[in-house]
PDB file of N, CA and C in Angstrom:
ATOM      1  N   UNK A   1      95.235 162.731  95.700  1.00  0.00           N
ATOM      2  CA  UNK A   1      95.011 163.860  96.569  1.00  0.00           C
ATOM      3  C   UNK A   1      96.240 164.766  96.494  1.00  0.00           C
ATOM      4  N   UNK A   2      95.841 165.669  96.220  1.00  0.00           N
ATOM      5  CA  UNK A   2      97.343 167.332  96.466  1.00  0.00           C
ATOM      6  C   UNK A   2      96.693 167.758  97.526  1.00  0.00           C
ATOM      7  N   UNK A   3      98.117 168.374  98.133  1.00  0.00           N
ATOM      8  CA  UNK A   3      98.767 169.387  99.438  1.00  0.00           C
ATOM      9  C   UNK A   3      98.188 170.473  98.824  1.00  0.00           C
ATOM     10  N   UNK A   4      98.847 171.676 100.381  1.00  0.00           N
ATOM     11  CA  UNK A   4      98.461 172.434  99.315  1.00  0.00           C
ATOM     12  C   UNK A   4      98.721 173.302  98.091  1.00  0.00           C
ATOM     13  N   UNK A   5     100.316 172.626  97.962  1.00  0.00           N
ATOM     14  CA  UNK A   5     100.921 173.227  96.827  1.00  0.00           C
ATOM     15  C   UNK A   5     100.832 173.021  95.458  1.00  0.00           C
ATOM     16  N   UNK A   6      99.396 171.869  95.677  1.00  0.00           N
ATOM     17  CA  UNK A   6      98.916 171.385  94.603  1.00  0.00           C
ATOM     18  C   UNK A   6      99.953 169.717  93.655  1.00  0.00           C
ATOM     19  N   UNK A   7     100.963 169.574  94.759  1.00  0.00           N
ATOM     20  CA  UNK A   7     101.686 168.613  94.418  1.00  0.00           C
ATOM     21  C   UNK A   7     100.769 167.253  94.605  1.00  0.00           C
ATOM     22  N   UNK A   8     100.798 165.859  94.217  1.00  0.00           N
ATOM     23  CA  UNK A   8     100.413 164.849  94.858  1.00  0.00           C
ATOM     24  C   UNK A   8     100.850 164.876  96.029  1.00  0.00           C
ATOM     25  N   UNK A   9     100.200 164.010  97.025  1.00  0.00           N
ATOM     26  CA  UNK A   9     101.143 163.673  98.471  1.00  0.00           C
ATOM     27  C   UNK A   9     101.054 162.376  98.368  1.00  0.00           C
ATOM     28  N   UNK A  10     100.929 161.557  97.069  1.00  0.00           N
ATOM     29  CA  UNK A  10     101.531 160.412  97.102  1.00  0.00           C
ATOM     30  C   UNK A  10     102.264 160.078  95.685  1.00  0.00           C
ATOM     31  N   UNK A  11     103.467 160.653  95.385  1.00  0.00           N
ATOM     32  CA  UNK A  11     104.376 160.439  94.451  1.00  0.00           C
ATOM     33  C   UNK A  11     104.652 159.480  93.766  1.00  0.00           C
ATOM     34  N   UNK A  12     104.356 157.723  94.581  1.00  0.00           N
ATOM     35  CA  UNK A  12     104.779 156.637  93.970  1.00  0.00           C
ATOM     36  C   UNK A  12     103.382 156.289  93.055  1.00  0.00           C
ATOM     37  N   UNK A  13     102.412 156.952  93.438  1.00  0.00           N
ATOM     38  CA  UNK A  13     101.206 156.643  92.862  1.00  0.00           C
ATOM     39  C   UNK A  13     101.144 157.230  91.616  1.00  0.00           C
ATOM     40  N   UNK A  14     101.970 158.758  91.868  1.00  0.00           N
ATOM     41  CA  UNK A  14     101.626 159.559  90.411  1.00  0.00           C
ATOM     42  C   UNK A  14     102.791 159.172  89.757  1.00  0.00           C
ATOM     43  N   UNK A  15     103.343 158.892  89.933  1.00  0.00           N
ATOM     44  CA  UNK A  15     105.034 158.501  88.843  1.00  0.00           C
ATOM     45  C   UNK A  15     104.142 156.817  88.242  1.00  0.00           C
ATOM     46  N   UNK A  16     103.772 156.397  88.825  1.00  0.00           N
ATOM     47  CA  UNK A  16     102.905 155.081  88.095  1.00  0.00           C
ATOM     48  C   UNK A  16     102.041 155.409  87.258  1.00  0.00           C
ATOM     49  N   UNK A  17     101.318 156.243  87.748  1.00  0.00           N
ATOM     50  CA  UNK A  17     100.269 156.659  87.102  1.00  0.00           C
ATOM     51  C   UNK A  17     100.106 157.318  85.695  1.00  0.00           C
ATOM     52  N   UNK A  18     101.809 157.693  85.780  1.00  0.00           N
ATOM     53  CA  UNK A  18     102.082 158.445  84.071  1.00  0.00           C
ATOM     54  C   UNK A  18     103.263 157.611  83.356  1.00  0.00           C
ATOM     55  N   UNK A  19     103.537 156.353  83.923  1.00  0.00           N
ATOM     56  CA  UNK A  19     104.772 155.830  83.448  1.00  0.00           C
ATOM     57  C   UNK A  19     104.018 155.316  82.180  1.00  0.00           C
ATOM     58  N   UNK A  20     102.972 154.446  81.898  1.00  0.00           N
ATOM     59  CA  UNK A  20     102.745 154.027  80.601  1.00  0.00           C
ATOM     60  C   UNK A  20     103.069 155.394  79.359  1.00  0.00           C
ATOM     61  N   UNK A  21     102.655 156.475  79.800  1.00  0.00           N
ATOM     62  CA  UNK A  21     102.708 157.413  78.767  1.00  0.00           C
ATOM     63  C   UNK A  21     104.334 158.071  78.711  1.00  0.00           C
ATOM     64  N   UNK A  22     105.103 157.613  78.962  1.00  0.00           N
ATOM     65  CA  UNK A  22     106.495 158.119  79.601  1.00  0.00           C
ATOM     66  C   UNK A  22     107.303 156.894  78.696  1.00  0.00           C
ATOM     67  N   UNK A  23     106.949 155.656  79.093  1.00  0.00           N
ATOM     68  CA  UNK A  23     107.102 154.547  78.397  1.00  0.00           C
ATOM     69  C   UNK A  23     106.554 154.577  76.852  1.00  0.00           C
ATOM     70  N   UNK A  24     105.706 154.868  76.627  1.00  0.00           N
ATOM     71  CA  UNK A  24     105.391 155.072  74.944  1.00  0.00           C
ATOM     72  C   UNK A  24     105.764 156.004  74.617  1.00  0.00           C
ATOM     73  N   UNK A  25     106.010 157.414  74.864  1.00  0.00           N
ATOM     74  CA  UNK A  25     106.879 158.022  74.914  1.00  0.00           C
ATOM     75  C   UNK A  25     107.930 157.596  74.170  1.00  0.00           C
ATOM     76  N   UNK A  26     108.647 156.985  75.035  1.00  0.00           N
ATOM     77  CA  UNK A  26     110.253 156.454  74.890  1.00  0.00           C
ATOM     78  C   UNK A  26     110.149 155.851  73.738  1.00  0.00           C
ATOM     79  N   UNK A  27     109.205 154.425  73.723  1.00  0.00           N
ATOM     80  CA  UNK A  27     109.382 153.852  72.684  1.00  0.00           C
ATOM     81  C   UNK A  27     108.812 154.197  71.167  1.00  0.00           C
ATOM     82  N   UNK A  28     108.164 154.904  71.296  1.00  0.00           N
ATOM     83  CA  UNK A  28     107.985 155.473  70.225  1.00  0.00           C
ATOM     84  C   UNK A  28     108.639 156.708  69.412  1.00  0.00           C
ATOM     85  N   UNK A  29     109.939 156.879  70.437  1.00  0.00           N
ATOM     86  CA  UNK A  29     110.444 157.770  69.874  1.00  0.00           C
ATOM     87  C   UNK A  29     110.940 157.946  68.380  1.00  0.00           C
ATOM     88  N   UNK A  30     111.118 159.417  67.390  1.00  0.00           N
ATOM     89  CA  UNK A  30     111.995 158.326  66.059  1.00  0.00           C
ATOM     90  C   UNK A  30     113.446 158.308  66.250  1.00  0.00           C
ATOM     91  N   UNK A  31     114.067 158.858  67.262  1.00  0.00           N
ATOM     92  CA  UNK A  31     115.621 159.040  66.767  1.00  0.00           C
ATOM     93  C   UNK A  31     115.968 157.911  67.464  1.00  0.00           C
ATOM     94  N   UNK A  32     114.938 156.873  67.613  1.00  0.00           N
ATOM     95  CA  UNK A  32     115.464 155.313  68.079  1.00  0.00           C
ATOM     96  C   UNK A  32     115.168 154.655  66.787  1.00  0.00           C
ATOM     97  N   UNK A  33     116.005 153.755  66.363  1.00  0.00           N
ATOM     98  CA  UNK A  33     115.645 152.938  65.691  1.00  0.00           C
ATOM     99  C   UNK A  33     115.676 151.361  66.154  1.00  0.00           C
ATOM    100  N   UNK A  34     114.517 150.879  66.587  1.00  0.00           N
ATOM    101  CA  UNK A  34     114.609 149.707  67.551  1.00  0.00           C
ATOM    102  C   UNK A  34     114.045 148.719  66.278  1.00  0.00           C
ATOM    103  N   UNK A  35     115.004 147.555  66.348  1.00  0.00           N
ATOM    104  CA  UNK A  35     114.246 146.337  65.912  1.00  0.00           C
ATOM    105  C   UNK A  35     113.375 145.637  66.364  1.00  0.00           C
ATOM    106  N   UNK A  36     112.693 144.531  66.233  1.00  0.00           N
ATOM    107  CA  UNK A  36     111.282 144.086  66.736  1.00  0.00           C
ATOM    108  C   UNK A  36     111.723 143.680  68.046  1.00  0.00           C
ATOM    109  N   UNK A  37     112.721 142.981  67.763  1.00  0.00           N
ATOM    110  CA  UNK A  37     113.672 142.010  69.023  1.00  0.00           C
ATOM    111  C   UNK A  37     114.292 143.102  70.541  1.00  0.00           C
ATOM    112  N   UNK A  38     114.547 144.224  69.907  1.00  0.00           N
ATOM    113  CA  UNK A  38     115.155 145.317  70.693  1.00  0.00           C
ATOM    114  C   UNK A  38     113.814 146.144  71.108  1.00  0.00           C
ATOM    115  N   UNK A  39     113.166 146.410  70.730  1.00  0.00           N
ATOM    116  CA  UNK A  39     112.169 147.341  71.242  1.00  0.00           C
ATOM    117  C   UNK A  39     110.737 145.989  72.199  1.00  0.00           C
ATOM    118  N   UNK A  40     110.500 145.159  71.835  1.00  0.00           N
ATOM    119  CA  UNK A  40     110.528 143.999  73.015  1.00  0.00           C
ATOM    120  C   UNK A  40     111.050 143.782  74.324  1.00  0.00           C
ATOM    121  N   UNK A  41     112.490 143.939  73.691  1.00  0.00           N
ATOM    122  CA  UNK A  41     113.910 143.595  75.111  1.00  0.00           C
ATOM    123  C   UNK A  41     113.311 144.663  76.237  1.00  0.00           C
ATOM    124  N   UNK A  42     112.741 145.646  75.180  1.00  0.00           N
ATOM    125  CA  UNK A  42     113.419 147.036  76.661  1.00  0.00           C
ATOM    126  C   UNK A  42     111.850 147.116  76.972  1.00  0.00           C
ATOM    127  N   UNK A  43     110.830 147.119  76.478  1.00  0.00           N
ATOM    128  CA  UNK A  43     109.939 147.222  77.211  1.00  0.00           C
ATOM    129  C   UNK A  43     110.002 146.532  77.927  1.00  0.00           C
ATOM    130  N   UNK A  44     110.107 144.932  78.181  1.00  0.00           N
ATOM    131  CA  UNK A  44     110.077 143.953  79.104  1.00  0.00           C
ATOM    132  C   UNK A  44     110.965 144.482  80.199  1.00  0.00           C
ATOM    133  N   UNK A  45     111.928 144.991  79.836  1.00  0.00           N
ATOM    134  CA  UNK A  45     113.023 145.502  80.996  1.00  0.00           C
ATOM    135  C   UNK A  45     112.550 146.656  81.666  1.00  0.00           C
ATOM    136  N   UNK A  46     111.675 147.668  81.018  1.00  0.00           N
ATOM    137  CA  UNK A  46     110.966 148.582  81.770  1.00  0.00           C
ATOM    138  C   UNK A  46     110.276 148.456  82.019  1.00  0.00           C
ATOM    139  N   UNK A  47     109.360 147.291  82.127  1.00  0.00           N
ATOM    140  CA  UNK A  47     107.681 147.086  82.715  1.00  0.00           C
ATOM    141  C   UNK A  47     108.556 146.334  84.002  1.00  0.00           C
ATOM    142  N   UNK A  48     109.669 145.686  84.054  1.00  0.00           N
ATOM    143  CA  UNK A  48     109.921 144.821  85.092  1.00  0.00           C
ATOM    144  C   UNK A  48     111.148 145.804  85.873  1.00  0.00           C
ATOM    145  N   UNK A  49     111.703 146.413  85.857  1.00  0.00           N
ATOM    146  CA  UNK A  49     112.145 147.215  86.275  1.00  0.00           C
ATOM    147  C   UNK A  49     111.966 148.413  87.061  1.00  0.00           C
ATOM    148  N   UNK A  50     111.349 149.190  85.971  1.00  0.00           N
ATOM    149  CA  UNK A  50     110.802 150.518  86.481  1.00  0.00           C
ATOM    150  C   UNK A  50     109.629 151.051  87.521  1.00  0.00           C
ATOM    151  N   UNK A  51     108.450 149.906  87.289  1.00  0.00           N
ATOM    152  CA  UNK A  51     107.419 149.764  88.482  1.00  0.00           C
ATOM    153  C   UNK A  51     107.711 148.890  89.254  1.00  0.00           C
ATOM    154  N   UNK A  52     108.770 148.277  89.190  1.00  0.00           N
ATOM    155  CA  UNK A  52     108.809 146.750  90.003  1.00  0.00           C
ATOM    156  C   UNK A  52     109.920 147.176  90.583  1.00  0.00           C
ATOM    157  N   UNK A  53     110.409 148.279  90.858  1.00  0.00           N
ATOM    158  CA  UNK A  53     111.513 148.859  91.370  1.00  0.00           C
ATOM    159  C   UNK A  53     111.092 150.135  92.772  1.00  0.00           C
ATOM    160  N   UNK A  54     112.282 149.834  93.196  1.00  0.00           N
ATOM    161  CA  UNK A  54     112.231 151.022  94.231  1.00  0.00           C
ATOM    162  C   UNK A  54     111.501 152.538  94.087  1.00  0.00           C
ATOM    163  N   UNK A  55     112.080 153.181  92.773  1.00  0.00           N
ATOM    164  CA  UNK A  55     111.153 154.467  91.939  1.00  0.00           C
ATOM    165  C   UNK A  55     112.343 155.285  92.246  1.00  0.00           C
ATOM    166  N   UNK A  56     113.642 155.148  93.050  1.00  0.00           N
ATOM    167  CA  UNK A  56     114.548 156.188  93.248  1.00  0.00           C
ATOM    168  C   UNK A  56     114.993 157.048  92.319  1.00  0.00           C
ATOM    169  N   UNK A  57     114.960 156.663  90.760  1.00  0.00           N
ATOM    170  CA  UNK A  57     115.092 156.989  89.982  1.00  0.00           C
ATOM    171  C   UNK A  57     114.542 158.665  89.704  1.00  0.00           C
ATOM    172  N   UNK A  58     113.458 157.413  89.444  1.00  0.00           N
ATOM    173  CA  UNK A  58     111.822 158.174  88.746  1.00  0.00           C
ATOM    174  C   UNK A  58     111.359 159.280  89.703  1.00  0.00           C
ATOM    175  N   UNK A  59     111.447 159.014  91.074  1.00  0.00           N
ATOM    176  CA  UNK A  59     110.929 159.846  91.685  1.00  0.00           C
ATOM    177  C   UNK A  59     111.922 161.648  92.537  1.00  0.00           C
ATOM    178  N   UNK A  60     113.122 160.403  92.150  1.00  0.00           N
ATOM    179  CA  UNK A  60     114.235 162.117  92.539  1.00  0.00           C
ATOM    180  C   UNK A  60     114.049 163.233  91.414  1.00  0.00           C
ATOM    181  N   UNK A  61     113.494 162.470  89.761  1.00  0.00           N
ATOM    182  CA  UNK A  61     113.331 163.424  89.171  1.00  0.00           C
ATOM    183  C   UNK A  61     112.292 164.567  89.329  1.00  0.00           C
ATOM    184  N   UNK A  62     111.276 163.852  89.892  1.00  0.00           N
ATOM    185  CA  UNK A  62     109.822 164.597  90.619  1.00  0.00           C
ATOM    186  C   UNK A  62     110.373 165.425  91.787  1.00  0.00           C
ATOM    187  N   UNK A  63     110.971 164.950  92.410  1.00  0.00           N
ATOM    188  CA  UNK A  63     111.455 166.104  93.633  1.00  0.00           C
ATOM    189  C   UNK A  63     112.307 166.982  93.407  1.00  0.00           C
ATOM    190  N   UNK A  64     113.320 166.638  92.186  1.00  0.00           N
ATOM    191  CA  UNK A  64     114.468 167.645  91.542  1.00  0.00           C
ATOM    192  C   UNK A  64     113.267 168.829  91.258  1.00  0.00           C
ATOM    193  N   UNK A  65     113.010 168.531  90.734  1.00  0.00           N
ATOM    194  CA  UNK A  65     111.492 169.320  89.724  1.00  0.00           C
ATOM    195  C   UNK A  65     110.669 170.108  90.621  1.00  0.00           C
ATOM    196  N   UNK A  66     110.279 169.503  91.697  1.00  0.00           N
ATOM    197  CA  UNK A  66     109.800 170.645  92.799  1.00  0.00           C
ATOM    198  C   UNK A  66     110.348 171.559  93.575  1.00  0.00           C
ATOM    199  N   UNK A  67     111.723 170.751  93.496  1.00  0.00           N
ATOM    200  CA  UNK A  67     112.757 171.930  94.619  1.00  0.00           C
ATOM    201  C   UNK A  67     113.329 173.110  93.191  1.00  0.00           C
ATOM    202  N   UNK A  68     113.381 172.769  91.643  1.00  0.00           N
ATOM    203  CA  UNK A  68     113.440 174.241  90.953  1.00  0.00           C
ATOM    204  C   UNK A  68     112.376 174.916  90.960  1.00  0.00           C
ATOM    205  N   UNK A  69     111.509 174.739  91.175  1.00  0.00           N
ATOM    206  CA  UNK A  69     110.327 175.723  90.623  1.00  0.00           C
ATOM    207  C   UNK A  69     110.298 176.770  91.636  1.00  0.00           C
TER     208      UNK A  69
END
Protein backbone atom coordinates (compact mmCIF):
# COMPACT_ATOMS: atom_id res chain seq x y z
CA UNK A 1 0.00 0.00 0.00
CA UNK A 2 1.40 3.85 -0.85
CA UNK A 3 0.58 7.18 0.97
CA UNK A 4 -0.09 9.61 -0.78
CA UNK A 5 3.17 10.42 -2.04
CA UNK A 6 3.06 7.29 -3.64
CA UNK A 7 5.87 5.98 -1.24
CA UNK A 8 5.20 2.42 0.45
CA UNK A 9 3.98 2.95 4.09
CA UNK A 10 5.59 -0.14 4.84
CA UNK A 11 9.37 0.12 4.00
CA UNK A 12 10.58 -3.11 5.71
CA UNK A 13 8.28 -4.92 3.38
CA UNK A 14 9.51 -3.11 0.23
CA UNK A 15 13.33 -3.18 0.99
CA UNK A 16 12.56 -7.20 1.25
CA UNK A 17 10.71 -7.25 -1.39
CA UNK A 18 13.58 -6.04 -3.83
CA UNK A 19 16.54 -7.40 -1.87
CA UNK A 20 16.76 -10.72 -3.97
CA UNK A 21 17.19 -8.48 -7.08
CA UNK A 22 19.71 -6.08 -5.22
CA UNK A 23 21.45 -9.29 -4.09
CA UNK A 24 21.88 -10.71 -7.69
CA UNK A 25 22.64 -7.61 -8.57
CA UNK A 26 25.66 -7.60 -6.40
CA UNK A 27 26.59 -10.92 -7.13
CA UNK A 28 26.55 -10.94 -10.39
CA UNK A 29 28.38 -8.12 -10.79
CA UNK A 30 31.67 -8.33 -13.32
CA UNK A 31 34.12 -6.03 -11.63
CA UNK A 32 33.87 -8.81 -8.83
CA UNK A 33 35.73 -11.58 -9.38
CA UNK A 34 34.38 -14.10 -6.78
CA UNK A 35 35.53 -17.67 -6.48
CA UNK A 36 33.02 -20.49 -5.96
CA UNK A 37 34.04 -20.51 -2.19
CA UNK A 38 33.79 -16.54 -1.97
CA UNK A 39 30.72 -15.83 -3.80
CA UNK A 40 28.94 -18.72 -1.47
CA UNK A 41 30.60 -16.99 1.73
CA UNK A 42 28.79 -13.73 0.98
CA UNK A 43 25.61 -14.78 -0.14
CA UNK A 44 25.20 -16.86 2.99
CA UNK A 45 26.31 -13.71 4.87
CA UNK A 46 23.70 -11.65 3.06
CA UNK A 47 20.74 -13.92 3.16
CA UNK A 48 21.62 -14.13 7.03
CA UNK A 49 22.39 -10.80 7.66
CA UNK A 50 20.64 -8.46 5.60
CA UNK A 51 16.89 -9.77 6.09
CA UNK A 52 17.67 -11.26 9.33
CA UNK A 53 18.78 -7.92 10.43
CA UNK A 54 17.43 -4.81 11.82
CA UNK A 55 17.27 -3.10 7.91
CA UNK A 56 19.03 0.17 9.45
CA UNK A 57 21.16 -0.05 6.79
CA UNK A 58 18.98 -0.77 3.90
CA UNK A 59 16.35 1.30 4.92
CA UNK A 60 18.21 4.84 5.81
CA UNK A 61 19.13 4.44 2.22
CA UNK A 62 15.27 4.53 1.27
CA UNK A 63 14.69 7.49 3.48
CA UNK A 64 18.06 9.29 2.38
CA UNK A 65 16.37 8.90 -1.08
CA UNK A 66 13.07 10.40 -0.11
CA UNK A 67 14.26 13.30 1.85
CA UNK A 68 16.48 14.29 -1.80
CA UNK A 69 13.88 14.19 -4.09
Amino acid sequence: MANPNGWPTDLKASFIGVYSTLKSELLNDPSFEWSDVSLKWVERMMDYNVPGGKLNRGLSVVDSFRLLQ
